[in-house]
Protein backbone atom coordinates (compact mmCIF):
# COMPACT_ATOMS: atom_id res chain seq x y z
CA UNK A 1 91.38 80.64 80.76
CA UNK A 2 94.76 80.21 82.16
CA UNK A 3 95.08 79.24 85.93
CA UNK A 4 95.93 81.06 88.41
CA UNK A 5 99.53 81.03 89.94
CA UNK A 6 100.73 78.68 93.03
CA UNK A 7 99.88 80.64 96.07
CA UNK A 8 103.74 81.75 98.34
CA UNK A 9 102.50 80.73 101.63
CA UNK A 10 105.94 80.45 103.17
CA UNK A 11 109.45 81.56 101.61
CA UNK A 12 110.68 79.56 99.04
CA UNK A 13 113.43 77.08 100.27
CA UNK A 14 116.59 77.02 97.83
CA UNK A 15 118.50 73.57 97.95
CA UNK A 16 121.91 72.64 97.25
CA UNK A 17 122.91 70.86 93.83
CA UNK A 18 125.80 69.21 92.66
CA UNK A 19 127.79 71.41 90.34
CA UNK A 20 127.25 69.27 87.03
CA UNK A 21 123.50 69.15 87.80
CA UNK A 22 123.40 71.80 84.52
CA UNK A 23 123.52 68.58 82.40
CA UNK A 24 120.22 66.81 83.89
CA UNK A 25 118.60 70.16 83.37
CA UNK A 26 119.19 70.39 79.76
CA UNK A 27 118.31 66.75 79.43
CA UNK A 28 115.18 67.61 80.32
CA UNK A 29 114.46 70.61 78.66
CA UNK A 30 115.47 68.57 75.34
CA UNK A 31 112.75 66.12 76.52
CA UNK A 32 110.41 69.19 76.84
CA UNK A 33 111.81 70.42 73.54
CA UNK A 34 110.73 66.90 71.34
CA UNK A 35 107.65 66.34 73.29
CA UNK A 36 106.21 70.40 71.86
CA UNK A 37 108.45 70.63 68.96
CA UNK A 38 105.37 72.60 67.84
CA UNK A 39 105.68 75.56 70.64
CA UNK A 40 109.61 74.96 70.64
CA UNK A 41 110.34 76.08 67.43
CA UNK A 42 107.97 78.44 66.68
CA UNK A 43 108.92 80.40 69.88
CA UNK A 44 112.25 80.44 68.50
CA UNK A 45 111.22 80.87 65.10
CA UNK A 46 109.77 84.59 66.23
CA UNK A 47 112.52 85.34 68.16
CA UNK A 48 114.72 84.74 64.90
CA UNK A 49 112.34 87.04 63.10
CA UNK A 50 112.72 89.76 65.87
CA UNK A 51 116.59 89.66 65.70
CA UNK A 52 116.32 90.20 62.05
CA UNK A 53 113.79 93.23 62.45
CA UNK A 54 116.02 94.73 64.70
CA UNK A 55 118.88 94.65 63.09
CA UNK A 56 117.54 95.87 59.87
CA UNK A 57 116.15 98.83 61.85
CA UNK A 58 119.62 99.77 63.12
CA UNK A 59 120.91 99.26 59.94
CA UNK A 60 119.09 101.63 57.89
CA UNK A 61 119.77 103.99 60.88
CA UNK A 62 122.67 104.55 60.44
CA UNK A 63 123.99 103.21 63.49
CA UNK A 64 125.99 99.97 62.85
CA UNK A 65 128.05 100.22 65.70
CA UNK A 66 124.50 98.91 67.73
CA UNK A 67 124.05 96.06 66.52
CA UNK A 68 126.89 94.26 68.44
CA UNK A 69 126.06 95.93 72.31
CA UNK A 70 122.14 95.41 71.13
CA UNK A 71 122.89 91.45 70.08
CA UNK A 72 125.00 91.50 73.40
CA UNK A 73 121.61 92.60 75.51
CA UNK A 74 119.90 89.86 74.30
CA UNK A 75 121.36 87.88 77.36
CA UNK A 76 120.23 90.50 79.54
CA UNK A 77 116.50 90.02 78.55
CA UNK A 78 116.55 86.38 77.43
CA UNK A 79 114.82 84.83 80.75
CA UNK A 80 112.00 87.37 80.29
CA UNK A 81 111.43 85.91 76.61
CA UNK A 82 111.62 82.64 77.92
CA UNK A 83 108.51 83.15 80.31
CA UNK A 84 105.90 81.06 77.39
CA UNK A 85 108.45 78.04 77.26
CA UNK A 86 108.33 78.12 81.23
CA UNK A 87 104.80 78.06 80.77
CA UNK A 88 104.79 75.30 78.44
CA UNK A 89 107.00 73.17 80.69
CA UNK A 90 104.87 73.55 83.49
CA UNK A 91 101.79 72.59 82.05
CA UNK A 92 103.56 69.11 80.33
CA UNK A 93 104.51 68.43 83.83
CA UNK A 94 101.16 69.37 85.23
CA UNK A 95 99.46 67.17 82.95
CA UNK A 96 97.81 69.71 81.81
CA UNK A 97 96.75 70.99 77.20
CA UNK A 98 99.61 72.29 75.95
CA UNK A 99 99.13 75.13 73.12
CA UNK A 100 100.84 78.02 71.63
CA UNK A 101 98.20 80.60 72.80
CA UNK A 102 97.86 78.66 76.16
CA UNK A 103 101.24 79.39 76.57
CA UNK A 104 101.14 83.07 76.16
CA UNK A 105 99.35 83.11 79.91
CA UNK A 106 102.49 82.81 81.17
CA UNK A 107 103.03 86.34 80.31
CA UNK A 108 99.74 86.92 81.92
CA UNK A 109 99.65 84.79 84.82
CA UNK A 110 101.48 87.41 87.23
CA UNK A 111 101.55 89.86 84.71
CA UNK A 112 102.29 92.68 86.73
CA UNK A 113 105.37 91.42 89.00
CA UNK A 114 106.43 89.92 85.48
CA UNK A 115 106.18 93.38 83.68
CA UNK A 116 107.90 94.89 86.79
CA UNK A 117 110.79 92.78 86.29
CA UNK A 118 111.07 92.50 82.13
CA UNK A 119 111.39 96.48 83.26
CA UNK A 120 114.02 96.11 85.50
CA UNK A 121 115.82 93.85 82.73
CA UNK A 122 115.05 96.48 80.15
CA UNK A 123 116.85 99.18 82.19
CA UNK A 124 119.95 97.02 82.69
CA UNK A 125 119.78 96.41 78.87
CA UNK A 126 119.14 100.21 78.02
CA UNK A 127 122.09 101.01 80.37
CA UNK A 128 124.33 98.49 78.89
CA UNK A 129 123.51 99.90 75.17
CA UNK A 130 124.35 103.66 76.47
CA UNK A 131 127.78 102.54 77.96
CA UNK A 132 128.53 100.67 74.98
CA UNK A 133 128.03 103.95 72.72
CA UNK A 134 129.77 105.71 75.38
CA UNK A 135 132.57 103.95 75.23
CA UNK A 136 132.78 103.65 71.28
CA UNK A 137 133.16 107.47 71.14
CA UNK A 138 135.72 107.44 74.06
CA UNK A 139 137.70 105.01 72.21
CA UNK A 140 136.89 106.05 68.40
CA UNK A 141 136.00 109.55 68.60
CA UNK A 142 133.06 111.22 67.34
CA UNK A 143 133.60 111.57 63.90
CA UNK A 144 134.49 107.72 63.31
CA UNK A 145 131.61 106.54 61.22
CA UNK A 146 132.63 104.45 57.91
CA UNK A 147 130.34 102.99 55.58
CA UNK A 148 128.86 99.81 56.79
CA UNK A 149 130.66 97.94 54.40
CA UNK A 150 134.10 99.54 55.38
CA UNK A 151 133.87 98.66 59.33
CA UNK A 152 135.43 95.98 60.07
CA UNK A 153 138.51 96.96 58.49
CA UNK A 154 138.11 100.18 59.68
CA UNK A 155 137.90 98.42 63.48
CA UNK A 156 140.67 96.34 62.92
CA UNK A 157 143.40 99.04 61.22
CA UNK A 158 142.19 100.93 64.91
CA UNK A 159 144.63 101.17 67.66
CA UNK A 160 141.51 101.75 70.33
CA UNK A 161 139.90 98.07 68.66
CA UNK A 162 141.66 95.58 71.46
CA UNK A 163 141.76 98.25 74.91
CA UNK A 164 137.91 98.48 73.80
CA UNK A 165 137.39 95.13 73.27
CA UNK A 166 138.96 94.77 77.10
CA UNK A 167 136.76 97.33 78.68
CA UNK A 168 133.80 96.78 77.01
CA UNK A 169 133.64 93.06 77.54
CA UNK A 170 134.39 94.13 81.14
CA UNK A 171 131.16 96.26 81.39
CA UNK A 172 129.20 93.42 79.89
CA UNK A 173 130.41 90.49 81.82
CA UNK A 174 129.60 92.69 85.19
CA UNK A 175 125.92 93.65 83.74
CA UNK A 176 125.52 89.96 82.48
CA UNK A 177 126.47 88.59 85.87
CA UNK A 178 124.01 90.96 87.46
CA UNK A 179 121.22 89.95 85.06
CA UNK A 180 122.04 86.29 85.37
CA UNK A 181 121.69 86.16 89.25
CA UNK A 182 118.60 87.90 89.64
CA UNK A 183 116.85 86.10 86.74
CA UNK A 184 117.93 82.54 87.13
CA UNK A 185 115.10 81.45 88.87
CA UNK A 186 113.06 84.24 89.48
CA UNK A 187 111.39 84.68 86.03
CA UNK A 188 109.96 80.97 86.46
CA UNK A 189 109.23 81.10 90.16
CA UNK A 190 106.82 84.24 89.36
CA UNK A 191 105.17 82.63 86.35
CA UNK A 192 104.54 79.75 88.72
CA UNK A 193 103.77 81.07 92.40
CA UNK A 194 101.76 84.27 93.38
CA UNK A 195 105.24 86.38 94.67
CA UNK A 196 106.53 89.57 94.31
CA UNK A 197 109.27 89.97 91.99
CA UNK A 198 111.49 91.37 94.96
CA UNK A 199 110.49 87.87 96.56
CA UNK A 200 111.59 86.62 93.16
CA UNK A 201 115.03 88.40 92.90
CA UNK A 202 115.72 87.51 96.37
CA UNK A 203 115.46 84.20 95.87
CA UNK A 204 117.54 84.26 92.51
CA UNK A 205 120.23 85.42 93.90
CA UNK A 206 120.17 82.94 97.11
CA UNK A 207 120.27 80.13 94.62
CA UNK A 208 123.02 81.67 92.69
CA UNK A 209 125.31 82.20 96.39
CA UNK A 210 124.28 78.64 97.55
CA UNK A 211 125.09 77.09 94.35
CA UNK A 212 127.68 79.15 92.63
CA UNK A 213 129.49 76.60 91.06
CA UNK A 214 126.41 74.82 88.79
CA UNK A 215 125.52 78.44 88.22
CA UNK A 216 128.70 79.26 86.96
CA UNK A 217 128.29 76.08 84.53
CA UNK A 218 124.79 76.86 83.81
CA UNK A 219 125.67 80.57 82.77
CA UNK A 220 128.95 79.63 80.89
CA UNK A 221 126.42 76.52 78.66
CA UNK A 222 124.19 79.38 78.33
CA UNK A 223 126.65 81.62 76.85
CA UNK A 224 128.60 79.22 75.05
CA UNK A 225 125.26 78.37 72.96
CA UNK A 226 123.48 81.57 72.82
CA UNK A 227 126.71 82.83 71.06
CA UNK A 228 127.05 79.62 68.87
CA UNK A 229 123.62 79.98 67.66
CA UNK A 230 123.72 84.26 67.04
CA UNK A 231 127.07 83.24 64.76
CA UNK A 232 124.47 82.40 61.84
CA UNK A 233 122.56 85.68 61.81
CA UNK A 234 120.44 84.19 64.30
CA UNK A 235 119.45 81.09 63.00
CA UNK A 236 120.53 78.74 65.76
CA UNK A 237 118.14 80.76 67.89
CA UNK A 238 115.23 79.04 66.75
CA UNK A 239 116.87 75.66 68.57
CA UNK A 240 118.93 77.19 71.42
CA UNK A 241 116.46 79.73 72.83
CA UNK A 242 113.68 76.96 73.45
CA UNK A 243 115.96 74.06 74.75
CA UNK A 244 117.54 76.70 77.54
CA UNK A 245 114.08 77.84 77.82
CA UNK A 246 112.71 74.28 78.64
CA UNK A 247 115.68 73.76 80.85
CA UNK A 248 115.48 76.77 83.12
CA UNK A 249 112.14 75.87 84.18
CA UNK A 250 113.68 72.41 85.07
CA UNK A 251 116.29 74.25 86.93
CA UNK A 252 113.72 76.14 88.54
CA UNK A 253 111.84 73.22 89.72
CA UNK A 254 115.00 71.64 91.12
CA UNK A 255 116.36 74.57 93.16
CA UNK A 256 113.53 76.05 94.73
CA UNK A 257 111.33 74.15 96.70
């Protein structure tokens, strides 16, 4: 039986940290990482799996074009996923058994302010796939649908490739920042304290004003790895998603108080 989340007796206090502090945070969520190399990798393992079931799925549907804007979401609803390795981190530092399955109660330990916000995450993802197809027809036209295997040099011949390159990278920074500031913190502070996720979100995006400029590192690591490790169909998932999983609960820990 998992326990019961921290009590929110007063509002969380967000505290200032030096703008390389990103660096001690993944230090520790590598120490997190060696320590449950068992939870680690098969948390990233499934999420591997998931990225390959999904893309198969749009695949044989026909509809190539979302695999890019759908691979793109993934850092919309990342922190959401990451809610077992928070768990896991929390009970290392807590002293407390460590398992796969005891992990899962992090999903359930404020399950409904955590469903409340994977949905709010989902609707920014679900709106960021519809502009993306949006602006493929804009750009492309209706009727532009090679074969799969004649895309990308289909794409490239295309006039329309680098304006929607531009404007579609535009849409998806400005989603991404969005996403990024109200999930930084807020995923792990509700999987740890009894709060609201409007409590939650709050708080997020105080810590992301106060401390702008280790956000911006944090988000730009984040990026910078989650796109390193997609490169190989995925594969680098299985190490990147639970080290930045490890290390957000660390960050966590270290901003709010």
């Amino acid at each position: 039986m998992s326990a019961s989340p921290v009590p929110a007796t007063s509002p969380a206090l967000v505290g200032p940290v030096p703008p390389d502090r990103p660096w001690v945070w993944l230090a520790a969520g590598w120490l997190d990482l060696m320590a449950l190399p068992h939870i680690g990798f098969l948390y990233g393992a499934a999420v591997v799996a998931a990225g390959w079931l999904l893309t198969g799925l749009l695949l044989s549907a026909g509809v190539a074009w979302a695999v890019l804007p759908a691979t793109a979401g993934f850092f919309l609803v990342a922190p959401l996923i990451g809610a077992g390795l928070y768990e896991a981190s929390r009970r290392r530092e807590a002293g407390e058994p460590v398992s796969f399955l005891l992990c899962l109660g992090g999903f359930r330990r404020n399950g409904a302010q955590l469903a409340l916000m994977g949905a709010a995450l989902l609707l920014l993802h679900l709106f960021w796939v519809r502009i993306a197809g949006l602006l493929f027809a804009v750009f492309f036209g209706l009727g532009f649908s090679p074969a799969i295997e004649m895309l990308p040099m289909a794409l490239l011949r295309s006039d329309q490739l680098l304006p929607f390159l531009i404007v579609g990278t535009g849409f998806g920074f400005a989603l991404a920042c969005v996403a990024f500031a109200m999930s930084v913190v807020a995923i792990p502070m509700i999987v740890d304290r009894d709060i609201s996720v409007v409590e939650a979100i709050v708080t997020s995006f105080r810590v992301t004003l106060l401390n702008w400029r280790a956000m911006a590192l944090w988000a730009g690591l984040i990026v910078v790895f989650t796109a390193m490790a997609l490169v190989p169909f995925f594969l680098g998932l299985a190490l990147v998603l639970p080290l930045v999983g490890h290390a957000t609960w660390h960050a966590y820990r270290d901003l709010v108080r």
